[in-house]
N, C-alpha and C. Protein backbone atom coordinates (compact mmCIF):
# COMPACT_ATOMS: atom_id res chain seq x y z
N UNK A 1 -57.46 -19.49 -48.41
CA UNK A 1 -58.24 -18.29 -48.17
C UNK A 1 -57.70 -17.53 -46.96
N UNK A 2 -57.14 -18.28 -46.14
CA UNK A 2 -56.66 -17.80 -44.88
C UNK A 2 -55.54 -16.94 -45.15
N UNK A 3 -54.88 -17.21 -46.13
CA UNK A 3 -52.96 -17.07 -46.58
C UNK A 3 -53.59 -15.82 -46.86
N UNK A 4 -54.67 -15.76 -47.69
CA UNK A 4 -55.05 -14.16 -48.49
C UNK A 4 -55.69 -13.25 -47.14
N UNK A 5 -56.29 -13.33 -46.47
CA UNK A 5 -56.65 -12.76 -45.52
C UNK A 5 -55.32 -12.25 -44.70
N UNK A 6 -54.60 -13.15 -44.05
CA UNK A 6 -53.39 -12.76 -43.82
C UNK A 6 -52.05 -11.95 -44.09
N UNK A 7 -52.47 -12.09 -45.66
CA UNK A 7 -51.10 -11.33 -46.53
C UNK A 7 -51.62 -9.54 -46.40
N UNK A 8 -52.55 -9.63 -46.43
CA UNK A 8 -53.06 -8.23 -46.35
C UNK A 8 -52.94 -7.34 -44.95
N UNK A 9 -52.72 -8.31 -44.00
CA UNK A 9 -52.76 -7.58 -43.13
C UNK A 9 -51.05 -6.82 -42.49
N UNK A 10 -51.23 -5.78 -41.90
CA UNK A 10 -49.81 -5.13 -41.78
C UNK A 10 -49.25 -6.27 -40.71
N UNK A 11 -49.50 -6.36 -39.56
CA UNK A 11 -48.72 -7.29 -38.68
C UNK A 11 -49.18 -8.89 -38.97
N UNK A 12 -48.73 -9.64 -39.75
CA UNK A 12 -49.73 -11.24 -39.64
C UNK A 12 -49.30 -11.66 -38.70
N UNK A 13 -47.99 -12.20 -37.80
CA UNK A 13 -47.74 -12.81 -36.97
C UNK A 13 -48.97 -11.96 -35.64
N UNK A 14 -48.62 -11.16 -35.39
CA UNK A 14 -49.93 -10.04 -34.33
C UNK A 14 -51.39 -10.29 -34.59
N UNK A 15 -51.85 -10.69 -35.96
CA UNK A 15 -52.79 -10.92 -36.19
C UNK A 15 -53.95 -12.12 -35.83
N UNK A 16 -52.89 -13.18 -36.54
CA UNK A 16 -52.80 -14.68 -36.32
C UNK A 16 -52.82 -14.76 -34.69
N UNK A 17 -51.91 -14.21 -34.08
CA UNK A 17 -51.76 -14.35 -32.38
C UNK A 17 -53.03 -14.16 -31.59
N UNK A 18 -53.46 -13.05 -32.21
CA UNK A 18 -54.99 -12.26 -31.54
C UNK A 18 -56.27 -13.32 -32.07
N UNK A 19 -56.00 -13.91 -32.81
CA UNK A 19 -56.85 -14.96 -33.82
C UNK A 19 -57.36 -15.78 -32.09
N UNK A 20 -55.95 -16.92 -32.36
CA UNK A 20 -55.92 -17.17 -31.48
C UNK A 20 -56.37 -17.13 -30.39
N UNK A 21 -56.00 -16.36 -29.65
CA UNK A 21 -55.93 -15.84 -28.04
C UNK A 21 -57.55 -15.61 -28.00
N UNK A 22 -58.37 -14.96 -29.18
CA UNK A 22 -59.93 -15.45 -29.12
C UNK A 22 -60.32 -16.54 -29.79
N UNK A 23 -59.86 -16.51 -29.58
CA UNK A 23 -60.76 -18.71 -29.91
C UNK A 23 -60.32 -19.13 -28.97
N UNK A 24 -59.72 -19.10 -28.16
CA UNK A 24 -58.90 -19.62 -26.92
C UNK A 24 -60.19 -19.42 -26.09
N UNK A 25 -60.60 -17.89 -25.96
CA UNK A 25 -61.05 -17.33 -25.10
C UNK A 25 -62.31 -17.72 -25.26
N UNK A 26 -62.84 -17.79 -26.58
CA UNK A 26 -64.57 -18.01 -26.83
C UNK A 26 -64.49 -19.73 -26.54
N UNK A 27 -63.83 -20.39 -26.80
CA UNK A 27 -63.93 -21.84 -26.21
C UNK A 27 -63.61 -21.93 -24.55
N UNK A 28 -63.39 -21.40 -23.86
CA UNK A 28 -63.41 -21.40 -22.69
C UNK A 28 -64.67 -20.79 -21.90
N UNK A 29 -65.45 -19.71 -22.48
CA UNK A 29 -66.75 -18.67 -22.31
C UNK A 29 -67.41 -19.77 -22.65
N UNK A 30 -67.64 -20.61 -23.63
CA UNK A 30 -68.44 -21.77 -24.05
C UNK A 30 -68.20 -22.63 -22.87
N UNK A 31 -67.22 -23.23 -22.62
CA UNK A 31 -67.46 -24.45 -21.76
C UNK A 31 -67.81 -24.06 -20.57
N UNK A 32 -67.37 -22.47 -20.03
CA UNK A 32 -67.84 -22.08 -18.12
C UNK A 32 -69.28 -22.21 -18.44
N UNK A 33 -69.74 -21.38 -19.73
CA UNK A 33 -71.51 -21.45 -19.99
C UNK A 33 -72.27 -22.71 -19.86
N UNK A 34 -71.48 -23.91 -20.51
CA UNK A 34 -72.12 -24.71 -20.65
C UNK A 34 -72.47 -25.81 -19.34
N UNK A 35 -71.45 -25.62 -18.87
CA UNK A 35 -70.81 -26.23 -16.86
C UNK A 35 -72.20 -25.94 -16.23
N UNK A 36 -72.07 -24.08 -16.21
CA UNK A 36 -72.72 -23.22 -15.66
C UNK A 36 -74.31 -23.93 -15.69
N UNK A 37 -74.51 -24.50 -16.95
CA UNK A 37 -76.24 -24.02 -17.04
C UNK A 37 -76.22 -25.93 -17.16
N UNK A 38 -75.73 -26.76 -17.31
CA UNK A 38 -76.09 -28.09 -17.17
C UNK A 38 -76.60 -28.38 -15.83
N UNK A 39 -76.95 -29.55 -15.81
CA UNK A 39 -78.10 -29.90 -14.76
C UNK A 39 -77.83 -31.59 -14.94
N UNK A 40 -77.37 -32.03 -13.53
CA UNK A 40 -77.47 -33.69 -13.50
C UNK A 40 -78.41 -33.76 -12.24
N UNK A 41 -79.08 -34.67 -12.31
CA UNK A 41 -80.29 -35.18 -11.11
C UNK A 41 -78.86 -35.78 -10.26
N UNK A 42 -79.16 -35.40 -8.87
CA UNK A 42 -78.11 -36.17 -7.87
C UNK A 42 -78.55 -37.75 -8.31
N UNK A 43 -79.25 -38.10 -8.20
CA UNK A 43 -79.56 -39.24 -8.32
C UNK A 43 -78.65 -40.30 -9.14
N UNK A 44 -78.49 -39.42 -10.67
CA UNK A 44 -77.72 -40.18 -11.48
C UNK A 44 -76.00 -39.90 -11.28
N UNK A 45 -75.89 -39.21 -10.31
CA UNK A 45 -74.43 -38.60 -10.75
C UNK A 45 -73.60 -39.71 -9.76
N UNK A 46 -72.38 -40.07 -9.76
CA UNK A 46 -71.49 -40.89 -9.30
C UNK A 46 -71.14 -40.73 -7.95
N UNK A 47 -71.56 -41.55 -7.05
CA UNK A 47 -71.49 -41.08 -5.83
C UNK A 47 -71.92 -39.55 -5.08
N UNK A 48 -73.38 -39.98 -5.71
CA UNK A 48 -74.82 -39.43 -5.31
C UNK A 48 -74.79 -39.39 -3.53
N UNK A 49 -74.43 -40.18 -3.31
CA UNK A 49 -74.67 -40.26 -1.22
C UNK A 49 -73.44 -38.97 -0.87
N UNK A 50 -72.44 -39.71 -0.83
CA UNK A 50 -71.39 -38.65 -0.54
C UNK A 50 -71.26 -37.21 -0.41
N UNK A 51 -71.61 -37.08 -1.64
CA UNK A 51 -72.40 -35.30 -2.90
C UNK A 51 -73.01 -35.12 -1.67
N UNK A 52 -74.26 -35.50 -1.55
CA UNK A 52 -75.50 -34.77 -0.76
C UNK A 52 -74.95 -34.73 0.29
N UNK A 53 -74.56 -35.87 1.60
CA UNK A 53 -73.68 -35.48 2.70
C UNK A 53 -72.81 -34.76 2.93
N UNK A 54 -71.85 -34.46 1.38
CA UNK A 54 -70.82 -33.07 1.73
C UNK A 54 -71.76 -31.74 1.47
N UNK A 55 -72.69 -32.04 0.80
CA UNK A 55 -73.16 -30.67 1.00
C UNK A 55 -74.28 -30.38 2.30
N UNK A 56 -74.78 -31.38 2.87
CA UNK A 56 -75.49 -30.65 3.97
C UNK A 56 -74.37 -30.65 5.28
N UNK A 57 -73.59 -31.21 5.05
CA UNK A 57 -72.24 -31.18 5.71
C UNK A 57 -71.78 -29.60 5.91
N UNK A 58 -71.42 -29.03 4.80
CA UNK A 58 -71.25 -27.65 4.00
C UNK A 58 -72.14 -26.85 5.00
N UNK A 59 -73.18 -26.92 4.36
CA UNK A 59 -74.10 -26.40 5.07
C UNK A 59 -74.25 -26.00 6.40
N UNK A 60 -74.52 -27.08 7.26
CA UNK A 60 -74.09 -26.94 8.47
C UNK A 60 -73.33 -25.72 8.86
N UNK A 61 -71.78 -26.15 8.00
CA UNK A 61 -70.77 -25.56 8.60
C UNK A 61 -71.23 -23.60 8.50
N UNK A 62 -71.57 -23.20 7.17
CA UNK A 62 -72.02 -22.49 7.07
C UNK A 62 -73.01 -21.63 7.69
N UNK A 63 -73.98 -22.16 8.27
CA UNK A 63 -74.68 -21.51 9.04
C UNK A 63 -74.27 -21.40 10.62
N UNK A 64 -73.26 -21.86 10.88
CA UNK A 64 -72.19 -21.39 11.86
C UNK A 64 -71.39 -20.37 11.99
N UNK A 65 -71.07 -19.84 10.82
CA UNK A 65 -70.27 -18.96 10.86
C UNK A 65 -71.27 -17.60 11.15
N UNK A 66 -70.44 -16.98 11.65
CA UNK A 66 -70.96 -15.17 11.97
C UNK A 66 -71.44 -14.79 11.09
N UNK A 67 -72.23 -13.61 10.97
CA UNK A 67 -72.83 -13.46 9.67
C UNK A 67 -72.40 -12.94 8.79
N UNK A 68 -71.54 -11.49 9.09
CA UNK A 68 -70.48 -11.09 7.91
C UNK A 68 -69.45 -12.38 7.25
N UNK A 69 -68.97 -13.09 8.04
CA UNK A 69 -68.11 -14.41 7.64
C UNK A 69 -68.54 -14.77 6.28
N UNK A 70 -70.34 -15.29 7.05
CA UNK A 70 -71.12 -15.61 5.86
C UNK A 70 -71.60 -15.37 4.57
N UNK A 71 -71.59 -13.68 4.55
CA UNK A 71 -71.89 -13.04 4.01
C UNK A 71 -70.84 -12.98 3.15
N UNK A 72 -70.04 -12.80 3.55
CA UNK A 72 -68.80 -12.57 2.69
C UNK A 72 -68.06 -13.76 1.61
N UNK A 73 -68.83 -14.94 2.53
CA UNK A 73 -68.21 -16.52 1.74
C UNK A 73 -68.99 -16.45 0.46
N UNK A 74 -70.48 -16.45 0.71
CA UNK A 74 -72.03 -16.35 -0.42
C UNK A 74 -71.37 -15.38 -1.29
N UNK A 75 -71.18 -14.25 -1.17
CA UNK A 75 -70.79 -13.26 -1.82
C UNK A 75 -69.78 -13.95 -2.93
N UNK A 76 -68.95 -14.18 -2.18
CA UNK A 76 -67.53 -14.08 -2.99
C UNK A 76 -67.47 -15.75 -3.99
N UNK A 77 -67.56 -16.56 -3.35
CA UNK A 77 -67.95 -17.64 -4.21
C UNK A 77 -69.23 -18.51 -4.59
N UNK A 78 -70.41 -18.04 -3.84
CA UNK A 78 -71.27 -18.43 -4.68
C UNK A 78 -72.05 -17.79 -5.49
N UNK A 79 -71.41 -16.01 -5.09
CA UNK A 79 -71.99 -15.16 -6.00
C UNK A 79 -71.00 -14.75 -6.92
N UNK A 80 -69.53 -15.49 -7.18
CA UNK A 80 -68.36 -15.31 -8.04
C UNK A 80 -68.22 -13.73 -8.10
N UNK A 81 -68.36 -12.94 -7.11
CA UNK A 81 -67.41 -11.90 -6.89
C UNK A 81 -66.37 -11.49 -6.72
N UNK A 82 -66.06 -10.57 -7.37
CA UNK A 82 -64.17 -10.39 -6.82
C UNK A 82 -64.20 -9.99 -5.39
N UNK A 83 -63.10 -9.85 -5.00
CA UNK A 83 -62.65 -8.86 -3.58
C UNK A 83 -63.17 -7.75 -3.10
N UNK A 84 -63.10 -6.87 -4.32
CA UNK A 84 -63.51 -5.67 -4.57
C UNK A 84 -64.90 -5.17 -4.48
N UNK A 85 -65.31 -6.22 -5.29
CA UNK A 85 -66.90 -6.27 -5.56
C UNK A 85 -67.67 -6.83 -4.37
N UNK A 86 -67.56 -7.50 -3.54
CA UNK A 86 -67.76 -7.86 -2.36
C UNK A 86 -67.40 -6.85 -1.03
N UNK A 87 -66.61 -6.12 -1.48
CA UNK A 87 -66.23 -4.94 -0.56
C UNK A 87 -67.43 -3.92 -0.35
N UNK A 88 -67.70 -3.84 -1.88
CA UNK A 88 -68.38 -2.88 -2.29
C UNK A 88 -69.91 -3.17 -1.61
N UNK A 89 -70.44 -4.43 -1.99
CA UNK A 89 -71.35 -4.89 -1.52
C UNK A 89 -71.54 -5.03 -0.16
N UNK A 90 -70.55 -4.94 0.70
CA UNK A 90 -70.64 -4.98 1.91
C UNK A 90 -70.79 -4.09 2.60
N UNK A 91 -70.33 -2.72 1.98
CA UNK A 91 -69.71 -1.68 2.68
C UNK A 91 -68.68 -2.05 3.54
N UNK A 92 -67.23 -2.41 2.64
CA UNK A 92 -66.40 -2.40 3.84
C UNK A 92 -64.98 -2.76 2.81
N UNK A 93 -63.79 -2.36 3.65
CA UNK A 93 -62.43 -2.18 2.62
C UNK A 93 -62.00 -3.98 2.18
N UNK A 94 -61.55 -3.77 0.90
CA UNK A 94 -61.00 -5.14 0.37
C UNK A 94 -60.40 -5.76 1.20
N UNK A 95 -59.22 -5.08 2.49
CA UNK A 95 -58.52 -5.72 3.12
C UNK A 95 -59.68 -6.91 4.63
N UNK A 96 -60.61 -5.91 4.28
CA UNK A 96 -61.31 -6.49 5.21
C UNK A 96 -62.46 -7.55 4.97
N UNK A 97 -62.38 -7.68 3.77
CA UNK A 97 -63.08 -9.15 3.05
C UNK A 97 -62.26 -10.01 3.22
N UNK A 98 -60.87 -9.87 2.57
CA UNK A 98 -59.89 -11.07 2.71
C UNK A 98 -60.12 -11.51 4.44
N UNK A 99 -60.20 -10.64 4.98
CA UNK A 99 -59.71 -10.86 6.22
C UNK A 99 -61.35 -12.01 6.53
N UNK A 100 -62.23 -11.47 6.53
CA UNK A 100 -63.17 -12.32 6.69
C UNK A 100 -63.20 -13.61 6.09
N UNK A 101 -62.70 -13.59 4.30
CA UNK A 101 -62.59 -14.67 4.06
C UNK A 101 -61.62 -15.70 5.00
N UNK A 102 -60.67 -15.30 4.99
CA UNK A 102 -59.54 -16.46 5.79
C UNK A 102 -60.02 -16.89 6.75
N UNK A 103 -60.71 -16.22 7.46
CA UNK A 103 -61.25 -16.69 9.13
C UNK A 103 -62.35 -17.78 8.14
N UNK A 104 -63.56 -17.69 7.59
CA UNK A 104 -63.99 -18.21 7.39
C UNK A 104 -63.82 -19.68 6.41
N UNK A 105 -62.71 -19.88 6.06
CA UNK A 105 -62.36 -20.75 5.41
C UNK A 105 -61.25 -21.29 6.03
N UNK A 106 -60.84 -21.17 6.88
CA UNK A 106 -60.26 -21.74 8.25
C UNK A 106 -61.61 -22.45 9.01
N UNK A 107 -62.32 -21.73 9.77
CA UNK A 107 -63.47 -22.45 10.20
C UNK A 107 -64.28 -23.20 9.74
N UNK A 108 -64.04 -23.19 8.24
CA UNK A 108 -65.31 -24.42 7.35
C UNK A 108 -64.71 -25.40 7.21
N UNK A 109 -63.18 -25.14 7.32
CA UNK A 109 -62.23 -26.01 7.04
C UNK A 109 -62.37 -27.48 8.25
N UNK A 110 -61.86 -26.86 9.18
CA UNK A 110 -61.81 -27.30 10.70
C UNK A 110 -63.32 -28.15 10.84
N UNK A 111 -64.47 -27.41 10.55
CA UNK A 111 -65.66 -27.67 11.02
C UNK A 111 -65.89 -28.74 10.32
N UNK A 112 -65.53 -28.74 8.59
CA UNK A 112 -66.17 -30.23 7.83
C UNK A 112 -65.21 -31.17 8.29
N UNK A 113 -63.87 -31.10 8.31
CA UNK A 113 -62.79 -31.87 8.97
C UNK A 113 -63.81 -32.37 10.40
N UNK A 114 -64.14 -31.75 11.42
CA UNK A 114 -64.60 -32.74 12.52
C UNK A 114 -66.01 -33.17 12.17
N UNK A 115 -66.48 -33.32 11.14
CA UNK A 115 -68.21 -34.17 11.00
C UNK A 115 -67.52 -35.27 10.32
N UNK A 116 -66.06 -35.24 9.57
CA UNK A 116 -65.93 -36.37 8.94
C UNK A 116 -65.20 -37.81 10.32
């Protein structure tokens, strides 16, 4: 059934490719979704102690930083913003997010490095 679907079409190799490249794409949208919205109790998950200590660890470090720093970290990866979009949100130029990011991921860096 596929061969007949195919024969009809003017480019099949172009066709078949684009086939592809979405199913590629919708199985990948499936699994970020599914990541995204699952839920394990710390409790049960594998080295449950650790988990919670790196994250109030995290934490910590986080509420150290300056507040644009901060702002800009939340933004950009826990609100999965681009550069841009975080610029925007900030009021302030792309070059100057990066720039916040680096400082700030230098300092979270450094900071969880000395609690360990």
């Amino acid at each position: 059934r596929l061969y007949e679907v195919v024969g009809r079409v003017d480019a099949p190799a172009a066709y078949l490719r684009a086939t592809v490249v979405n199913l590629a794409r919708s199985r990948v949208r499936r699994f970020v979704v599914r990541r995204r919205h699952s839920f394990v109790p710390i409790a049960d998950s594998p080295g449950h102690e650790s988990s919670v200590a790196s994250r109030l660890d995290l934490r910590a470090a986080l509420a150290k930083l300056p507040a644009r720093q901060r702002e800009a970290v939340v933004l950009r990866y826990y609100g999965d913003l681009t550069d841009t979009e975080v610029a925007a949100a900030m009021d302030i130029s792309p070059g100057a997010v990066k720039s916040h990011l680096h400082r700030a991921v230098g300092a979270l860096a450094s900071r969880v490095e000395d609690l360990r």
